[in-house]
N, C-alpha and C. Protein backbone atom coordinates (compact mmCIF):
# COMPACT_ATOMS: atom_id res chain seq x y z
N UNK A 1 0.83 -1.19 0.00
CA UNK A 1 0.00 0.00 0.00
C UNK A 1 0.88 1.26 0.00
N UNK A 2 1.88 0.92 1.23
CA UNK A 2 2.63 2.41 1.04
C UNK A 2 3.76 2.70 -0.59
N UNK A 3 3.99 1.49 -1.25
CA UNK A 3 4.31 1.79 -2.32
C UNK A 3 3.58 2.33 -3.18
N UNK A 4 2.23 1.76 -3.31
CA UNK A 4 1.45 2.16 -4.26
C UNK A 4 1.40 4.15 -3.73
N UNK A 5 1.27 4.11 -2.52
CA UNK A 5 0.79 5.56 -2.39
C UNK A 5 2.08 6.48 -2.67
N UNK A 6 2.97 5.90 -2.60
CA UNK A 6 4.17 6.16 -3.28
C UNK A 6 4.33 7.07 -4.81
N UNK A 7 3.78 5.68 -5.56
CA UNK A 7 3.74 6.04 -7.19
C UNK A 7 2.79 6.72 -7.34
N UNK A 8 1.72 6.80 -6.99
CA UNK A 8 0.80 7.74 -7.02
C UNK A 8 1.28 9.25 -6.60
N UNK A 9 1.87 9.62 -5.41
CA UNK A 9 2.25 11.26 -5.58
C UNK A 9 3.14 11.53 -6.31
N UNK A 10 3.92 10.59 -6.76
CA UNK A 10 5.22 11.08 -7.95
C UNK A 10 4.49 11.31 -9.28
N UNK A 11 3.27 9.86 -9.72
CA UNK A 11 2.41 10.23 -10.46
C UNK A 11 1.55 11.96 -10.65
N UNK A 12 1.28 11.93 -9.85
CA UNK A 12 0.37 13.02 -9.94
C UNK A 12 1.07 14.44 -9.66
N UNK A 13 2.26 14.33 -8.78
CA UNK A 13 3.01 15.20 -8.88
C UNK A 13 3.63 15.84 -10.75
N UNK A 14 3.74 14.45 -11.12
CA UNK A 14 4.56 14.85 -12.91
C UNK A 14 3.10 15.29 -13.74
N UNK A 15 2.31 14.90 -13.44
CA UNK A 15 1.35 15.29 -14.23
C UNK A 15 0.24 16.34 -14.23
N UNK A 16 0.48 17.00 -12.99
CA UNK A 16 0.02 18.36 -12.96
C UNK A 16 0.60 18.80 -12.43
N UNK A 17 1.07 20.09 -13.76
CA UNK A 17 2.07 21.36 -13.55
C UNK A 17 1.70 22.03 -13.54
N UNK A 18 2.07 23.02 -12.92
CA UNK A 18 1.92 24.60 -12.71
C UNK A 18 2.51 25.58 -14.19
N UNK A 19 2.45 26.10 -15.08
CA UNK A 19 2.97 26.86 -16.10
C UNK A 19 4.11 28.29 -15.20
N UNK A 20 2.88 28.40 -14.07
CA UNK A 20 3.28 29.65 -13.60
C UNK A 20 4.46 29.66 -12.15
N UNK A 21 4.49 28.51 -11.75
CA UNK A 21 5.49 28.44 -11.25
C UNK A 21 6.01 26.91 -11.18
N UNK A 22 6.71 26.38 -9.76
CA UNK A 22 7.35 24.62 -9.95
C UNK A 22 6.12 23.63 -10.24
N UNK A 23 6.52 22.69 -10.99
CA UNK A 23 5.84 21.47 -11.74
C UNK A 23 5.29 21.31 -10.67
N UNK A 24 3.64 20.62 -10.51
CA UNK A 24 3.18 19.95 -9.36
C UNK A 24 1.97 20.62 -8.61
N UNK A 25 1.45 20.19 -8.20
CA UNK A 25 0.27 20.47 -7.47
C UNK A 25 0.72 21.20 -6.35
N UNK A 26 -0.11 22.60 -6.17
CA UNK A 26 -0.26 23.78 -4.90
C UNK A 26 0.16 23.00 -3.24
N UNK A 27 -0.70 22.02 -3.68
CA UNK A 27 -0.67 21.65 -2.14
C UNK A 27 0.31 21.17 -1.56
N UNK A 28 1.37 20.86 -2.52
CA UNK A 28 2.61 19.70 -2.57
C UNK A 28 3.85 21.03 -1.90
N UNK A 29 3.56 22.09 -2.76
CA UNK A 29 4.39 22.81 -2.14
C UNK A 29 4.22 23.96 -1.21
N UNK A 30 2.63 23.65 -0.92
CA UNK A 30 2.27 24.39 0.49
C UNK A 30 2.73 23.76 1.66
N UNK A 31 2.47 22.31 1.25
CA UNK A 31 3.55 21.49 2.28
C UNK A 31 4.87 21.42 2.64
N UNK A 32 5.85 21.98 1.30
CA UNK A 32 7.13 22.01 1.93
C UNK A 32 7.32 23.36 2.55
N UNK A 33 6.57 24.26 2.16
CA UNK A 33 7.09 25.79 2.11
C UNK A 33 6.54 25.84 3.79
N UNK A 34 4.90 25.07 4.21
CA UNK A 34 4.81 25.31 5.35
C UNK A 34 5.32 24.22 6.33
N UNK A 35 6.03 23.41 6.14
CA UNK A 35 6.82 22.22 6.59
C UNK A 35 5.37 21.60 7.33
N UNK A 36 4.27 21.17 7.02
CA UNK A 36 3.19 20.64 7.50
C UNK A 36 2.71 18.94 6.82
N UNK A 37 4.42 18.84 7.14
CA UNK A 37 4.31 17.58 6.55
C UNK A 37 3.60 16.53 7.42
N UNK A 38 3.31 15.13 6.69
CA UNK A 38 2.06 13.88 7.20
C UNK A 38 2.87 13.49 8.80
N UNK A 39 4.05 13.10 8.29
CA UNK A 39 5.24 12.26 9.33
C UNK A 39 6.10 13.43 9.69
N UNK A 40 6.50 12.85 10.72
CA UNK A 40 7.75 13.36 11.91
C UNK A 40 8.85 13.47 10.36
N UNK A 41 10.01 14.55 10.84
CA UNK A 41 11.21 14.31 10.33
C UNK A 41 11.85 13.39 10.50
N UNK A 42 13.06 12.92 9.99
CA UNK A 42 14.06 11.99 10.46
C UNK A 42 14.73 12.77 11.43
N UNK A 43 15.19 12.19 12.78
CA UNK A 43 15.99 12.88 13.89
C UNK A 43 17.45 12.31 13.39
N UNK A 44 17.75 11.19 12.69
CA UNK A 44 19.24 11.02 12.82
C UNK A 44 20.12 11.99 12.12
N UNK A 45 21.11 11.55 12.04
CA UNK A 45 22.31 12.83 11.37
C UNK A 45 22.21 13.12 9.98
N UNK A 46 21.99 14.34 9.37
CA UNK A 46 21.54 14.76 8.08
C UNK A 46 22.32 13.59 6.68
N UNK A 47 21.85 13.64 5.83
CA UNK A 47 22.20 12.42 4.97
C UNK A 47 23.38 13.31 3.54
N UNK A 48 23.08 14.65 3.70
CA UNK A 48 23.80 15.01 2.83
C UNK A 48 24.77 16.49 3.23
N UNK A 49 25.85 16.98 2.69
CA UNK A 49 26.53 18.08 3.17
C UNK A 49 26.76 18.83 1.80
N UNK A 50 26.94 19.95 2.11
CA UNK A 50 26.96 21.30 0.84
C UNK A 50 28.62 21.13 0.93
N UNK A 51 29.00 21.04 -0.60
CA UNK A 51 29.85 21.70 -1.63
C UNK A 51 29.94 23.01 -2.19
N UNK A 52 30.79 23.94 -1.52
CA UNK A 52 30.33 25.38 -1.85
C UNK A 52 31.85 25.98 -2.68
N UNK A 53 31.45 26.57 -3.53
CA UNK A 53 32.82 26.74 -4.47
C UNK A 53 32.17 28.26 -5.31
N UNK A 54 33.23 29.15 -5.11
CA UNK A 54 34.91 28.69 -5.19
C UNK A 54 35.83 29.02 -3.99
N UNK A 55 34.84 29.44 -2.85
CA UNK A 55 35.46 29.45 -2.02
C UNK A 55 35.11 28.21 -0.63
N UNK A 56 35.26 26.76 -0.19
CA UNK A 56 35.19 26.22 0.55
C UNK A 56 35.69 26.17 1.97
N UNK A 57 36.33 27.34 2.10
CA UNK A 57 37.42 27.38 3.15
C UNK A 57 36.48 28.34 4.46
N UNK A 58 36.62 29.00 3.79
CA UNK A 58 36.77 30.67 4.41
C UNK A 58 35.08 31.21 4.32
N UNK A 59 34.58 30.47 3.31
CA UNK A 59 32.97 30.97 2.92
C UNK A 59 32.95 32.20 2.77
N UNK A 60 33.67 32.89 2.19
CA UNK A 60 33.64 34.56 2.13
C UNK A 60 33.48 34.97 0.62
N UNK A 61 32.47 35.99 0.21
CA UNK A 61 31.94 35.82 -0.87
C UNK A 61 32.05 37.58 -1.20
N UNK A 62 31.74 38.04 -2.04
CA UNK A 62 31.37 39.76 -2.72
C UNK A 62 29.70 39.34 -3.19
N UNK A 63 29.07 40.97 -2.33
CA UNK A 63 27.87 41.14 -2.74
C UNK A 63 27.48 40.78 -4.33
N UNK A 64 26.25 40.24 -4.62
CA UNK A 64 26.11 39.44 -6.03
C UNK A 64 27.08 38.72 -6.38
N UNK A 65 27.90 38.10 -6.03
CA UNK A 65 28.84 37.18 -6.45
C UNK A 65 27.86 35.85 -6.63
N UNK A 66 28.00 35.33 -7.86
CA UNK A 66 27.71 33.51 -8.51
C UNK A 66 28.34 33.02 -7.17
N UNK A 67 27.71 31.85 -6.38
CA UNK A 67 28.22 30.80 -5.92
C UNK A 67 27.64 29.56 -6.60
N UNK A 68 28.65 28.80 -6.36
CA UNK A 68 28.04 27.09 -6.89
C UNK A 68 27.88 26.42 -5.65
N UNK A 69 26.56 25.89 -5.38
CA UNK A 69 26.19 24.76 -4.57
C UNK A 69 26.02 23.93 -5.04
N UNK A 70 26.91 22.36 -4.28
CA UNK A 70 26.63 21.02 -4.40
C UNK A 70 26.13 20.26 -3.68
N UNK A 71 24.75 19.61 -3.49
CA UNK A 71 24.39 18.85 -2.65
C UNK A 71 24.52 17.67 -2.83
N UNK A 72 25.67 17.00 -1.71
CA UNK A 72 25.95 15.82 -1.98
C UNK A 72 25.71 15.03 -0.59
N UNK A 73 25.54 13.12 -1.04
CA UNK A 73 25.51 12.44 -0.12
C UNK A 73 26.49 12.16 0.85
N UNK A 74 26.51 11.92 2.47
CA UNK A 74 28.10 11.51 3.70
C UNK A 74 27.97 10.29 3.26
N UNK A 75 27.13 8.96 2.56
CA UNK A 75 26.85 7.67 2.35
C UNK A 75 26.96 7.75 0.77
N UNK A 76 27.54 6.58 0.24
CA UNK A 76 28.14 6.31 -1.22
C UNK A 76 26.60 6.43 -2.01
N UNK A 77 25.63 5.47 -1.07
CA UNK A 77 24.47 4.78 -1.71
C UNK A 77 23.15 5.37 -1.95
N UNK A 78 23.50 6.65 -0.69
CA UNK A 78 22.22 7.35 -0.24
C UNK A 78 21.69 8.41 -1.76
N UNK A 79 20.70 8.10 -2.54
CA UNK A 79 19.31 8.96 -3.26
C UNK A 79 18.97 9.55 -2.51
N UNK A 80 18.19 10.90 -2.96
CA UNK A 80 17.28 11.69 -2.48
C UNK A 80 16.33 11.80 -3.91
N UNK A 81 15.05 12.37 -3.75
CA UNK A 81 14.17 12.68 -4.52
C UNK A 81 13.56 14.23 -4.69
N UNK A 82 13.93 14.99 -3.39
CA UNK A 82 13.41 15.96 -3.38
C UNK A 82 14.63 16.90 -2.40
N UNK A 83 14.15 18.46 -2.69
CA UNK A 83 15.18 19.38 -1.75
C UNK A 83 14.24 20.83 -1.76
N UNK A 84 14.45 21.60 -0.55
CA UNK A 84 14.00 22.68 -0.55
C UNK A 84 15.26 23.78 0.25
N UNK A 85 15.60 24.81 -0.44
CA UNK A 85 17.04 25.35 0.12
C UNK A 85 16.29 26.25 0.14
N UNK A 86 17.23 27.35 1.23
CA UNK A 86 17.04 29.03 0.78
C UNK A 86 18.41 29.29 1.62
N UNK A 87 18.75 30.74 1.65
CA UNK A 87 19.41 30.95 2.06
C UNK A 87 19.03 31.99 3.01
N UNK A 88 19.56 32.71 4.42
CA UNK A 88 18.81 33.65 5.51
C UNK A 88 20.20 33.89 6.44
N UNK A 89 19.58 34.79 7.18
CA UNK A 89 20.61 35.42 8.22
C UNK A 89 20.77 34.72 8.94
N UNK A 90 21.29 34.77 10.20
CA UNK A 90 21.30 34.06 11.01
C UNK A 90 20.37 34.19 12.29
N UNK A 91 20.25 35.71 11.83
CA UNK A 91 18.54 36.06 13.02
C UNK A 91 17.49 36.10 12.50
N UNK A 92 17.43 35.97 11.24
CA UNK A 92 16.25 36.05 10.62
C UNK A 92 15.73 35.35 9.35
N UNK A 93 15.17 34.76 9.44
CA UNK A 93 14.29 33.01 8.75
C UNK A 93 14.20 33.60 7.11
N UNK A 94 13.88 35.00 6.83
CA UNK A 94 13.46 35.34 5.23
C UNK A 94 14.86 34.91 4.44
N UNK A 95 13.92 34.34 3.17
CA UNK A 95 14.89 34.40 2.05
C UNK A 95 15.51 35.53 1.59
N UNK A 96 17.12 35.13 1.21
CA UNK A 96 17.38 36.25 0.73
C UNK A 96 18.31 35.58 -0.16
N UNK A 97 18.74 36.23 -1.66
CA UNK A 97 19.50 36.08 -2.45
C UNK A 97 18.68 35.23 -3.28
N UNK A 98 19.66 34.69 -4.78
CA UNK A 98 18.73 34.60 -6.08
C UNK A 98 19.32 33.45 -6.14
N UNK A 99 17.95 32.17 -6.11
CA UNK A 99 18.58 31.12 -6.45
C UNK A 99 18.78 30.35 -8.32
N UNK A 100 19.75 29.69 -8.81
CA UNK A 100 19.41 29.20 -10.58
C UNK A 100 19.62 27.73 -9.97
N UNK A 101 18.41 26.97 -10.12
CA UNK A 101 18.72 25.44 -10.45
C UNK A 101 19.49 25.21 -11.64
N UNK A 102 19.82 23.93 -11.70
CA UNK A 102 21.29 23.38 -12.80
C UNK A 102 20.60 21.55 -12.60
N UNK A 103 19.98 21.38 -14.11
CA UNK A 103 19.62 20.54 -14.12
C UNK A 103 18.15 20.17 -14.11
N UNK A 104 17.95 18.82 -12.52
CA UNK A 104 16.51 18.87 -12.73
C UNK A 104 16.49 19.88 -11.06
N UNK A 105 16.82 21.20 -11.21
CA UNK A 105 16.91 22.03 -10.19
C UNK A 105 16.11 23.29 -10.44
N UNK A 106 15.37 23.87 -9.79
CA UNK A 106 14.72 25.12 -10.21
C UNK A 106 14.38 26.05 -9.16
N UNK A 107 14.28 27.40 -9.25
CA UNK A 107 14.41 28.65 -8.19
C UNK A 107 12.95 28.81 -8.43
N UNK A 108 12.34 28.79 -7.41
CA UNK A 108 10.82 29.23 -6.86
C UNK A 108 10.80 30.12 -5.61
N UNK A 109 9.50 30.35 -4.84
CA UNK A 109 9.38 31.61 -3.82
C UNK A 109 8.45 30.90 -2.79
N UNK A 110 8.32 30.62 -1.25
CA UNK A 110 7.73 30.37 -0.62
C UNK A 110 6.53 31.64 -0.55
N UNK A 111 7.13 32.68 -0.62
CA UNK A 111 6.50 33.62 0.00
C UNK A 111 5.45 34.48 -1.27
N UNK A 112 5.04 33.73 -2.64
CA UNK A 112 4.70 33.96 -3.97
C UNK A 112 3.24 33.20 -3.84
N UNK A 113 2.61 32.98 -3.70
CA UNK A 113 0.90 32.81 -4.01
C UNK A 113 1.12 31.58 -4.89
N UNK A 114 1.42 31.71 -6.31
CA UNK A 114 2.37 31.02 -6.92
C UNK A 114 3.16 29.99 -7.01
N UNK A 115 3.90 30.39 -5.89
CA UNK A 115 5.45 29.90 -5.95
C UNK A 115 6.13 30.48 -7.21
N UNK A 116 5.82 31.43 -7.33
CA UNK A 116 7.14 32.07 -8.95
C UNK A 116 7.91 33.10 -8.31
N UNK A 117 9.57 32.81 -8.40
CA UNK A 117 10.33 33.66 -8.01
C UNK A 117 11.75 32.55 -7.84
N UNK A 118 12.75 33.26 -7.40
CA UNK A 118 14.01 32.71 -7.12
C UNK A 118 14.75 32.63 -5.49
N UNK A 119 13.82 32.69 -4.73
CA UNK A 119 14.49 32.75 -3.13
C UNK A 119 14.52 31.95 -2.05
N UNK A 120 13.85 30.76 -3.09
CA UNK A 120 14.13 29.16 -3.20
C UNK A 120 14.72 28.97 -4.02
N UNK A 121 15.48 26.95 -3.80
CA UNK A 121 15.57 26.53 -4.92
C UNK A 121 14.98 24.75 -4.65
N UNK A 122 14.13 24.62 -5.41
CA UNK A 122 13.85 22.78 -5.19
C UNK A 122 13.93 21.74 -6.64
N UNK A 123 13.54 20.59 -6.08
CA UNK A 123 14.00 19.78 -7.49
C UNK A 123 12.76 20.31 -8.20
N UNK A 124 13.01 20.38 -9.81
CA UNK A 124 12.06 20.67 -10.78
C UNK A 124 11.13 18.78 -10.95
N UNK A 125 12.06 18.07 -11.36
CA UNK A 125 11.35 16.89 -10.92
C UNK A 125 11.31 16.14 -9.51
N UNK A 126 10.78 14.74 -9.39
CA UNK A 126 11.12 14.08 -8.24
C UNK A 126 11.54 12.59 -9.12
N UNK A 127 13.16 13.11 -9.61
CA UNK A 127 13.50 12.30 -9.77
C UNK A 127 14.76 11.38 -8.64
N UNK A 128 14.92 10.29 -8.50
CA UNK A 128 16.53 10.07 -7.51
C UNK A 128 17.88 10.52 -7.62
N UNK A 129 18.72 11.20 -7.26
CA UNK A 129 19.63 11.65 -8.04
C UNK A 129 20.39 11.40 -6.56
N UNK A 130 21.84 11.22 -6.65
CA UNK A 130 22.89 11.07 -5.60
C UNK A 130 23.63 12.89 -5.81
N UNK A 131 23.07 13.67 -6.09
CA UNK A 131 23.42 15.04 -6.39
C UNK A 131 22.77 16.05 -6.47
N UNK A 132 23.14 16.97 -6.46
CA UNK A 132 22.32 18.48 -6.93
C UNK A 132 23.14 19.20 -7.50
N UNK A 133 23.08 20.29 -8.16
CA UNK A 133 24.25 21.64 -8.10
C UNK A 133 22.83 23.01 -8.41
N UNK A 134 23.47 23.61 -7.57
CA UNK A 134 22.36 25.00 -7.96
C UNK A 134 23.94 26.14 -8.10
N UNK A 135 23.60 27.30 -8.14
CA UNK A 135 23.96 28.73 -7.94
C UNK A 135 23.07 29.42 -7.53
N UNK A 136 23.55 30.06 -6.06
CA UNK A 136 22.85 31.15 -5.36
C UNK A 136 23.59 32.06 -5.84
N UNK A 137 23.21 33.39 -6.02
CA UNK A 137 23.56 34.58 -6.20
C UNK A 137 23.87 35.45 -4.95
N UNK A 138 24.46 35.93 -4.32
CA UNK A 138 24.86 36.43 -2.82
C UNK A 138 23.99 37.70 -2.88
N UNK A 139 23.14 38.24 -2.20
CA UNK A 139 22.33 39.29 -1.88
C UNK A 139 23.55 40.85 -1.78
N UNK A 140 22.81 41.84 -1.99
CA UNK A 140 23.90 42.98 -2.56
C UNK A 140 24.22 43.32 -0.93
N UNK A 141 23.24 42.79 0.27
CA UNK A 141 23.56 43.84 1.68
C UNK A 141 24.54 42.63 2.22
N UNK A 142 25.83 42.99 2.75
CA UNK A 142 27.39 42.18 3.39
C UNK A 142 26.46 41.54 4.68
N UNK A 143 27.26 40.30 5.03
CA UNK A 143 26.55 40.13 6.25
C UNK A 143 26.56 38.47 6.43
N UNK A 144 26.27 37.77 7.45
CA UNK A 144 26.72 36.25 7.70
C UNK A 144 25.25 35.49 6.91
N UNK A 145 25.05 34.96 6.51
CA UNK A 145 24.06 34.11 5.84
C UNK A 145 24.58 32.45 5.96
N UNK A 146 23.35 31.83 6.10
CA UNK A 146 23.52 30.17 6.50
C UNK A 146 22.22 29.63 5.21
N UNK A 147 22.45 28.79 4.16
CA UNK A 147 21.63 27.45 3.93
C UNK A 147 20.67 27.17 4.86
N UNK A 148 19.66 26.71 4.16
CA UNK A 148 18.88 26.03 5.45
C UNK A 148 18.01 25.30 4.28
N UNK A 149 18.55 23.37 4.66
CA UNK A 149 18.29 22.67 3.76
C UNK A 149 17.22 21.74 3.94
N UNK A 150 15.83 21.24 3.52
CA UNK A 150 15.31 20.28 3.71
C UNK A 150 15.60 19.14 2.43
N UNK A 151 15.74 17.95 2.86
CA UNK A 151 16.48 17.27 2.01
C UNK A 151 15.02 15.90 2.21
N UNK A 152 14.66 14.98 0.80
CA UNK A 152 13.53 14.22 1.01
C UNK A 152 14.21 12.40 0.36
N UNK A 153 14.31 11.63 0.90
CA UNK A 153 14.74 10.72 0.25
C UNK A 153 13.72 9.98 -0.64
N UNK A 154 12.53 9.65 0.47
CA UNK A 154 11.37 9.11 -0.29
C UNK A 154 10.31 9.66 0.35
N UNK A 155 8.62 9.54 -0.15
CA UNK A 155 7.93 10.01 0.27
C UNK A 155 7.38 10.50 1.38
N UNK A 156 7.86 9.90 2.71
CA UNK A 156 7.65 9.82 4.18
C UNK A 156 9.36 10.15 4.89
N UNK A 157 10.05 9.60 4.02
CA UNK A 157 11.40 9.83 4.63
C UNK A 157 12.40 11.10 4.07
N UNK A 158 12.08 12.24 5.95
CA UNK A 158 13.20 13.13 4.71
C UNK A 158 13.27 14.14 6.48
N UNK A 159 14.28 15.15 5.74
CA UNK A 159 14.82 15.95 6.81
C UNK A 159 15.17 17.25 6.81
N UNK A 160 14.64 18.48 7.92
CA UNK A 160 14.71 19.32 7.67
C UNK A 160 15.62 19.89 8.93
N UNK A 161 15.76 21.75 8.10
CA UNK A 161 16.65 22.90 9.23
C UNK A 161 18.22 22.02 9.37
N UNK A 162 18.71 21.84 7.97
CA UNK A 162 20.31 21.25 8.05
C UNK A 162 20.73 22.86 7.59
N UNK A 163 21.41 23.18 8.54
CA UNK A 163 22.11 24.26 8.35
C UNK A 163 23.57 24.48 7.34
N UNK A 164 23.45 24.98 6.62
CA UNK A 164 25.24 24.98 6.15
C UNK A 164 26.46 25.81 6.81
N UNK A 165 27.66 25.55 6.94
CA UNK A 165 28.69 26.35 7.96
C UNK A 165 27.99 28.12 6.88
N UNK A 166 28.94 28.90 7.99
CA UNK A 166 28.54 30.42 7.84
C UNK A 166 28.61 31.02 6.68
N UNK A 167 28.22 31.82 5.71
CA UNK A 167 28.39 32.37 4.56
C UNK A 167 28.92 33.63 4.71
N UNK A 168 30.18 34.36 4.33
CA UNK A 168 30.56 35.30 4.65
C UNK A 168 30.01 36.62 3.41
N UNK A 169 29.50 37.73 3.34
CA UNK A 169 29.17 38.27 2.20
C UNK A 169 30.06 39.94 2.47
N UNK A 170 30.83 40.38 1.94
CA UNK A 170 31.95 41.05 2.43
C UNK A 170 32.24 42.13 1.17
C-alpha cells in the first residue's frame, strides 16, 4: 500500500504542472514551504553536506557574487528525490538572495501565491539523483548568511533545518 501511495504522488506530482510556477500540485508545495508535513522528520544525522565553491574554506563571498552549490551524499548509496534550500541570516528566517537550479533544479518563492520567483531553490522533478548543483547569487547587503536545507529521500522519509557552515558576504 505504502508503495502504491508512493507512485501515485510522484504520479500526480509529474502530471500536474503549474505553467506559472514549480511542476506539481499547490498543495505539494504548500507542504514544503509550510513544513506541515504527514510524518515526523528523520531525527538522525543529516544524509547530505553542501559543496560550496569557489570558495570552501573561508565561505567569504562579494555582494552578487555567482556561488556554486553542491548537494551531496556523507553515504556512497544514499538517493534523495526531493530538496527545498534558501538561504537567511542568522537572526532572521526570510529568504534572501537569487537562487538558478542546474539541471533537474529550479528557483521558486515560498512567499509567492504562486510559488514564482528565485528565493528558493527545489528539485524541478522528483526524480533520484545522488546530487544536486544549484547557484545562489549572494544578496547585494554584506553580512553572515547560513543554507537552510530540507532534504527528502522518499515520500515519508526526509529531513529538515540542516544548516550549512557560515556564509561570509563582504
Amino acid at each position: 500500500m505504502f508503495k502504491l501511495l508512493q507512485i501515485f504522488t510522484v504520479a500526480f506530482f509529474i502530471a500536474v504542472a503549474n505553467s506559472q510556477g514549480p511542476p506539481g500540485p499547490e498543495f505539494f508545495w504548500d507542504i514544503w514551504c509550510t513544513r506541515n508535513f504527514v510524518v515526523e522528520p528523520a531525527t538522525d544525522s543529516f544524509p547530505l553536506w553542501y559543496d560550496i565553491i569557489p570558495d570552501p574554506i573561508f565561505n567569504t563571498f562579494s555582494p552578487g557574487e555567482a556561488i556554486r552549490v553542491t548537494l551531496r551524499p556523507n553515504l556512497p548509496d544514499f538517493e534523495f528525490t526531493g530538496f527545498l534550500i534558501r538561504a537567511h541570516t542568522q537572526s532572521d528566517m526570510s529568504a534572501v538572495g537569487q537562487w538558478i537550479g542546474i539541471g533537474d533544479a529550479q528557483g521558486m518563492s515560498c512567499t509567492n501565491e504562486n510559488f514564482v520567483g528565485d528565493d528558493y531553490a527545489s528539485q524541478s522533478v522528483p526524480n533520484m539523483r545522488t546530487f544536486q548543483d544549484l547557484i545562489w547569487t549572494a544578496p547585494s547587503t554584506p553580512g553572515n548568511y547560513v543554507f537552510n536545507l530540507t532534504t527528502v529521500e522518499t515520500f515519508m522519509s526526509y529531513w529538515v533545518d540542516q544548516l550549512s557552515p557560515v556564509i561570509r558576504v563582504v
